[in-house]
Protein backbone atom coordinates (compact mmCIF):
# COMPACT_ATOMS: atom_id res chain seq x y z
CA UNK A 1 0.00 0.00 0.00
CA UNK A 2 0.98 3.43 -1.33
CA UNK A 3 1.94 5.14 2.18
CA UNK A 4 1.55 8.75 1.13
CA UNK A 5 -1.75 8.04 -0.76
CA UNK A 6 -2.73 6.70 2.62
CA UNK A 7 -1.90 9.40 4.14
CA UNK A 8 -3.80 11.74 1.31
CA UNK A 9 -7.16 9.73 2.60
CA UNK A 10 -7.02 9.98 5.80
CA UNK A 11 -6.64 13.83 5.98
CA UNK A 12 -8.89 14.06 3.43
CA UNK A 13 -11.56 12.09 4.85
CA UNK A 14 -10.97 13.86 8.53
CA UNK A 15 -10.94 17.16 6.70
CA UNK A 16 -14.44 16.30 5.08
CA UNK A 17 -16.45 15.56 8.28
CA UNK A 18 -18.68 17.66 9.69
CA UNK A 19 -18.46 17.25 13.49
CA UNK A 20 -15.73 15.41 15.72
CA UNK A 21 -16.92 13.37 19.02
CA UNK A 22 -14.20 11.34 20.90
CA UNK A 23 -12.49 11.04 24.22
CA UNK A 24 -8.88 11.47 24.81
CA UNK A 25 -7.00 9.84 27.84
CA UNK A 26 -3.76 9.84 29.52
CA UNK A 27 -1.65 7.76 32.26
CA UNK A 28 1.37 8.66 33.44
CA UNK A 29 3.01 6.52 36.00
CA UNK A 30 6.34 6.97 38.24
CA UNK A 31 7.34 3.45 39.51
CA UNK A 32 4.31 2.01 38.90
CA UNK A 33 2.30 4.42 40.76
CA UNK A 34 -0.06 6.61 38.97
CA UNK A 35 0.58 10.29 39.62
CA UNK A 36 -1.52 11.96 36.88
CA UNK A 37 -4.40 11.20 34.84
CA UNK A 38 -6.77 12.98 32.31
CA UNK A 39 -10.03 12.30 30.44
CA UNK A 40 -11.22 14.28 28.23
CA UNK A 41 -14.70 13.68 26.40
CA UNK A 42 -15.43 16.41 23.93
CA UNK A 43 -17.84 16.80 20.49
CA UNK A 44 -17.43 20.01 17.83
CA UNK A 45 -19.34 20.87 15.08
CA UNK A 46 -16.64 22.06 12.64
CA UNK A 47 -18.39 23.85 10.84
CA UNK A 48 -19.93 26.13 12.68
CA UNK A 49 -17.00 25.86 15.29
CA UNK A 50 -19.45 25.03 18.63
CA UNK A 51 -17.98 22.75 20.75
CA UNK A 52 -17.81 21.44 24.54
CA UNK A 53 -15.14 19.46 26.53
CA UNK A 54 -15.45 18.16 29.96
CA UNK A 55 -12.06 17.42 31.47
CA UNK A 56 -10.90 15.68 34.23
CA UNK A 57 -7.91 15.74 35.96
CA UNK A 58 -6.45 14.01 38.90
CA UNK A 59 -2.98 14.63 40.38
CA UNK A 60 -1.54 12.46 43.34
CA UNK A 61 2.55 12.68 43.78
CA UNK A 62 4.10 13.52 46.89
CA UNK A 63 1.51 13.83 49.30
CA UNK A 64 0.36 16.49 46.88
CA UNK A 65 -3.30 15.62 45.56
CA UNK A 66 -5.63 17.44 43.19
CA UNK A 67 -9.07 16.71 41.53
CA UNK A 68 -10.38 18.90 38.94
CA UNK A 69 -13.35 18.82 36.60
CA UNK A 70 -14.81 21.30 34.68
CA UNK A 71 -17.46 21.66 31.63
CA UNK A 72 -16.80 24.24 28.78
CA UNK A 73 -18.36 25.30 25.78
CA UNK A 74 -16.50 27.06 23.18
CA UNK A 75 -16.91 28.29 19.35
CA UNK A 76 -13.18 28.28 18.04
CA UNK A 77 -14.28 30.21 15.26
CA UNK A 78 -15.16 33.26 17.11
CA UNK A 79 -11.57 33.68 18.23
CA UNK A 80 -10.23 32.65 14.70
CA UNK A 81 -12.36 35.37 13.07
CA UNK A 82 -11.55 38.13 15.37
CA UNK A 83 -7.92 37.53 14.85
CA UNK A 84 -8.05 37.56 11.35
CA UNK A 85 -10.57 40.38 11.16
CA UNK A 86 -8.24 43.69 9.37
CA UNK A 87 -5.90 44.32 6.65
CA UNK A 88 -4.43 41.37 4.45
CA UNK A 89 -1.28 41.33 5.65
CA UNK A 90 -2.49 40.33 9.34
CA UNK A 91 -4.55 37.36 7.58
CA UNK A 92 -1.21 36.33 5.62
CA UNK A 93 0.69 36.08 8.43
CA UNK A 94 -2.15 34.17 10.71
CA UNK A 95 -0.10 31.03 10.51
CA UNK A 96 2.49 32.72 11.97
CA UNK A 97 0.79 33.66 15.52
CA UNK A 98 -0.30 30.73 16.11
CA UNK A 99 2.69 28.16 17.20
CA UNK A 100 5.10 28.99 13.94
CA UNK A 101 6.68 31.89 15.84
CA UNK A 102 10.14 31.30 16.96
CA UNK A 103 10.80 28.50 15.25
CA UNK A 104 14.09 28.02 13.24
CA UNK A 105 14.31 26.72 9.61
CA UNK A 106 16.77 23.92 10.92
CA UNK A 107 14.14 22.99 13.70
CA UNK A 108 11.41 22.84 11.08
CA UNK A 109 13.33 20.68 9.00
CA UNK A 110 13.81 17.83 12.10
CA UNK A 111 10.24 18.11 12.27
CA UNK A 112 9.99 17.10 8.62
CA UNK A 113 12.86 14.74 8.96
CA UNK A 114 10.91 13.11 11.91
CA UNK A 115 7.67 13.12 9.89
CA UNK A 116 9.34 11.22 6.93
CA UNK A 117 11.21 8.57 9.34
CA UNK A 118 8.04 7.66 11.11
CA UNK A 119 6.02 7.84 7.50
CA UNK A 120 9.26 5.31 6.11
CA UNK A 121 8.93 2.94 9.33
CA UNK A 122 5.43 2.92 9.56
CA UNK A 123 3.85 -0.95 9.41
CA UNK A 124 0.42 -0.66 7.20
CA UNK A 125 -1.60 -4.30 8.07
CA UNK A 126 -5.17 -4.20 5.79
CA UNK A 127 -8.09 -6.13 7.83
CA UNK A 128 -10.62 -8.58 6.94
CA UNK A 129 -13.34 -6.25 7.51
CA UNK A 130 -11.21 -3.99 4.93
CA UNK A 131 -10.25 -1.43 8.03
CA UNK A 132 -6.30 -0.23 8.31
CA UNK A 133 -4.00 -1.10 11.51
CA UNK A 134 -1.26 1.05 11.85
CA UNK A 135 1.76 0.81 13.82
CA UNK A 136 5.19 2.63 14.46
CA UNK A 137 8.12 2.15 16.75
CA UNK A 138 9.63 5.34 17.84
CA UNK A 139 13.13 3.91 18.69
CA UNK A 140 14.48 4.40 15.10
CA UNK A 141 14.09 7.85 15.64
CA UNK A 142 17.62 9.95 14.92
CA UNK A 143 19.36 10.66 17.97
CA UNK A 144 19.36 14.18 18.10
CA UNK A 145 15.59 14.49 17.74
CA UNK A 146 15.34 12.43 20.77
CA UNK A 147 17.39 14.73 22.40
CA UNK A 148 15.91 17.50 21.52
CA UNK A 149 12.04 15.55 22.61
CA UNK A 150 14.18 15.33 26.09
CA UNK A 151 15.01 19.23 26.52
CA UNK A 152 11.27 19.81 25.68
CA UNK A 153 9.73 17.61 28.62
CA UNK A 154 12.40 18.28 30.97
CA UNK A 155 11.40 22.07 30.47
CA UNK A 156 8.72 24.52 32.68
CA UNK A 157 5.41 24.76 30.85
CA UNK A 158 2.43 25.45 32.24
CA UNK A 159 0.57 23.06 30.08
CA UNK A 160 2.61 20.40 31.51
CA UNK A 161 2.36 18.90 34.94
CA UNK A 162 4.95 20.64 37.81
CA UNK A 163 6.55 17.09 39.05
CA UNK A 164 8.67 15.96 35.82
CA UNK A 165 11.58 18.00 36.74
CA UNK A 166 14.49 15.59 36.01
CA UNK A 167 15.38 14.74 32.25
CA UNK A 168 13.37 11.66 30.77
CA UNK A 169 15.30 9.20 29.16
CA UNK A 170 12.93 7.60 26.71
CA UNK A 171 13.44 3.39 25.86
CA UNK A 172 10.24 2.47 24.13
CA UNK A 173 7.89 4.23 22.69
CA UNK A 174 4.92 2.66 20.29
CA UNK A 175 2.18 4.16 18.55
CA UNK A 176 -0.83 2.32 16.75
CA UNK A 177 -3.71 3.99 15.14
CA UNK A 178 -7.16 2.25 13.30
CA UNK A 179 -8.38 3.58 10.46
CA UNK A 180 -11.88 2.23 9.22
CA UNK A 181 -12.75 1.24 5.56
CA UNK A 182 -13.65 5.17 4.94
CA UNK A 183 -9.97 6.12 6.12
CA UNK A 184 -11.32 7.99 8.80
CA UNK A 185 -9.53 7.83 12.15
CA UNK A 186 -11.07 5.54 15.06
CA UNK A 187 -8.30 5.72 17.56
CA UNK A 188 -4.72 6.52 18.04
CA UNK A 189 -2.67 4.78 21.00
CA UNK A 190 0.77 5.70 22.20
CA UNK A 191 2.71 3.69 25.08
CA UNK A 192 6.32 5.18 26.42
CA UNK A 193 8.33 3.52 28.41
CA UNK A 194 11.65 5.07 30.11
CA UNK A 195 13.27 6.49 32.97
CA UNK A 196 13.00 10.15 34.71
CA UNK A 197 16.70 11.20 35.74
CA UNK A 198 16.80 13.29 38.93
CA UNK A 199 19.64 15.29 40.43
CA UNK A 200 20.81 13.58 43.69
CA UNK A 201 17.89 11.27 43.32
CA UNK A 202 17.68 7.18 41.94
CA UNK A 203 16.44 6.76 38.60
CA UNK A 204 12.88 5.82 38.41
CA UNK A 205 9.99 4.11 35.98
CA UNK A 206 8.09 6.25 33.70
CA UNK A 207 5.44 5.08 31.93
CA UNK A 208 2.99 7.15 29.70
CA UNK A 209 -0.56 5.39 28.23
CA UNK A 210 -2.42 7.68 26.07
CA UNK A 211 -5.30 7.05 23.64
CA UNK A 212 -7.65 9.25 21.09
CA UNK A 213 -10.53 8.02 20.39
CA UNK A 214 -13.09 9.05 17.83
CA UNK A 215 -16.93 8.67 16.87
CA UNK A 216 -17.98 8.62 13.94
């Protein structure tokens, strides 16, 4: 099978649909111990840009525990439009503002180089019922993009929870998606394996379950 053309489907097929349902979840586990979690159920119309989310969150490291849920509706479009809303310049440059900015030719190209590994070592297995399997592992990835995927974790964010603050060292790391007989996406899986490296502290067993599921 004709990788690329695969591809072509599938983002053709997701761009063609007219609403999105699914559920995204995530794991994360120090020593075998789960410190963070989050579910995530959410539906948008995209076309008309109306969504909702309700998230959940749970935190437990360190005698430090936290339990969060909230319900939001949003319209993305509303914040899309009054961005773009003046001259033509400010709508050329739209990409720009929104993650592009800051970015250096030679870091663009490792994400391209990335891209095209994965795409190269990706397994394609057809089904009986005529649905796709596919599946990827991440260890062939060139060593200085997995150094540079360990300066990005190991750094502050505040989308990122506060008690990673050593440097992972990533072992395994395998993604599998399913892709139904209309190329759309049903689910995308990714399990990491590895260590978190602490100053003046053992080593100690990460391990990272997340999964994306979609409706139809």
């Amino acid at each position: 099978m004709n990788k690329i053309k695969l591809m072509y489907d599938i983002a053709r097929a997701m761009r063609d649909k007219d609403s999105l349902d699914g559920s995204v979840k995530l794991n994360l586990k120090k020593d075998g111990l789960e410190v963070f979690r989050l579910d995530n159920e959410f539906s948008r119309n995209l076309t008309s840009g109306w969504g909702k989310a309700r998230i959940l969150t749970v935190l437990d490291h360190e005698g430090k525990q936290l339990r969060h849920e909230s319900n939001t509706e949003f319209n993305i479009n509303q914040k899309q439009d009054n961005e773009l809303r003046g001259c033509q310049k400010h709508r050329f440059f739209h990409g720009h503002h929104w993650g592009m900015q800051g970015i250096s030719l030679r870091k663009r190209l490792d994400m391209i180089i990335a891209a095209l590994n994965a795409l190269n070592n990706m397994q394609v297995l057809e089904q009986e019922d005529q649905s796709i399997r596919l599946s990827l592992d991440l260890h062939e990835i060139p060593e200085d993009l997995k150094e540079a995927f360990r300066t990005r974790m190991s750094q502050k964010h505040h989308s990122w929870p506060g008690f990673l603050q050593g440097s992972p060292l990533i072992e395994k790391c395998c993604l599998e998606g399913r892709i139904n007989n209309n190329y759309e996406i049903e689910s995308i899986t990714v399990k990491l394996e590895g260590k978190l490296q602490e100053e003046n502290r053992p080593d100690e067993d990460l391990t990272l379950d997340a999964a994306v599921v979609l409706g139809r």
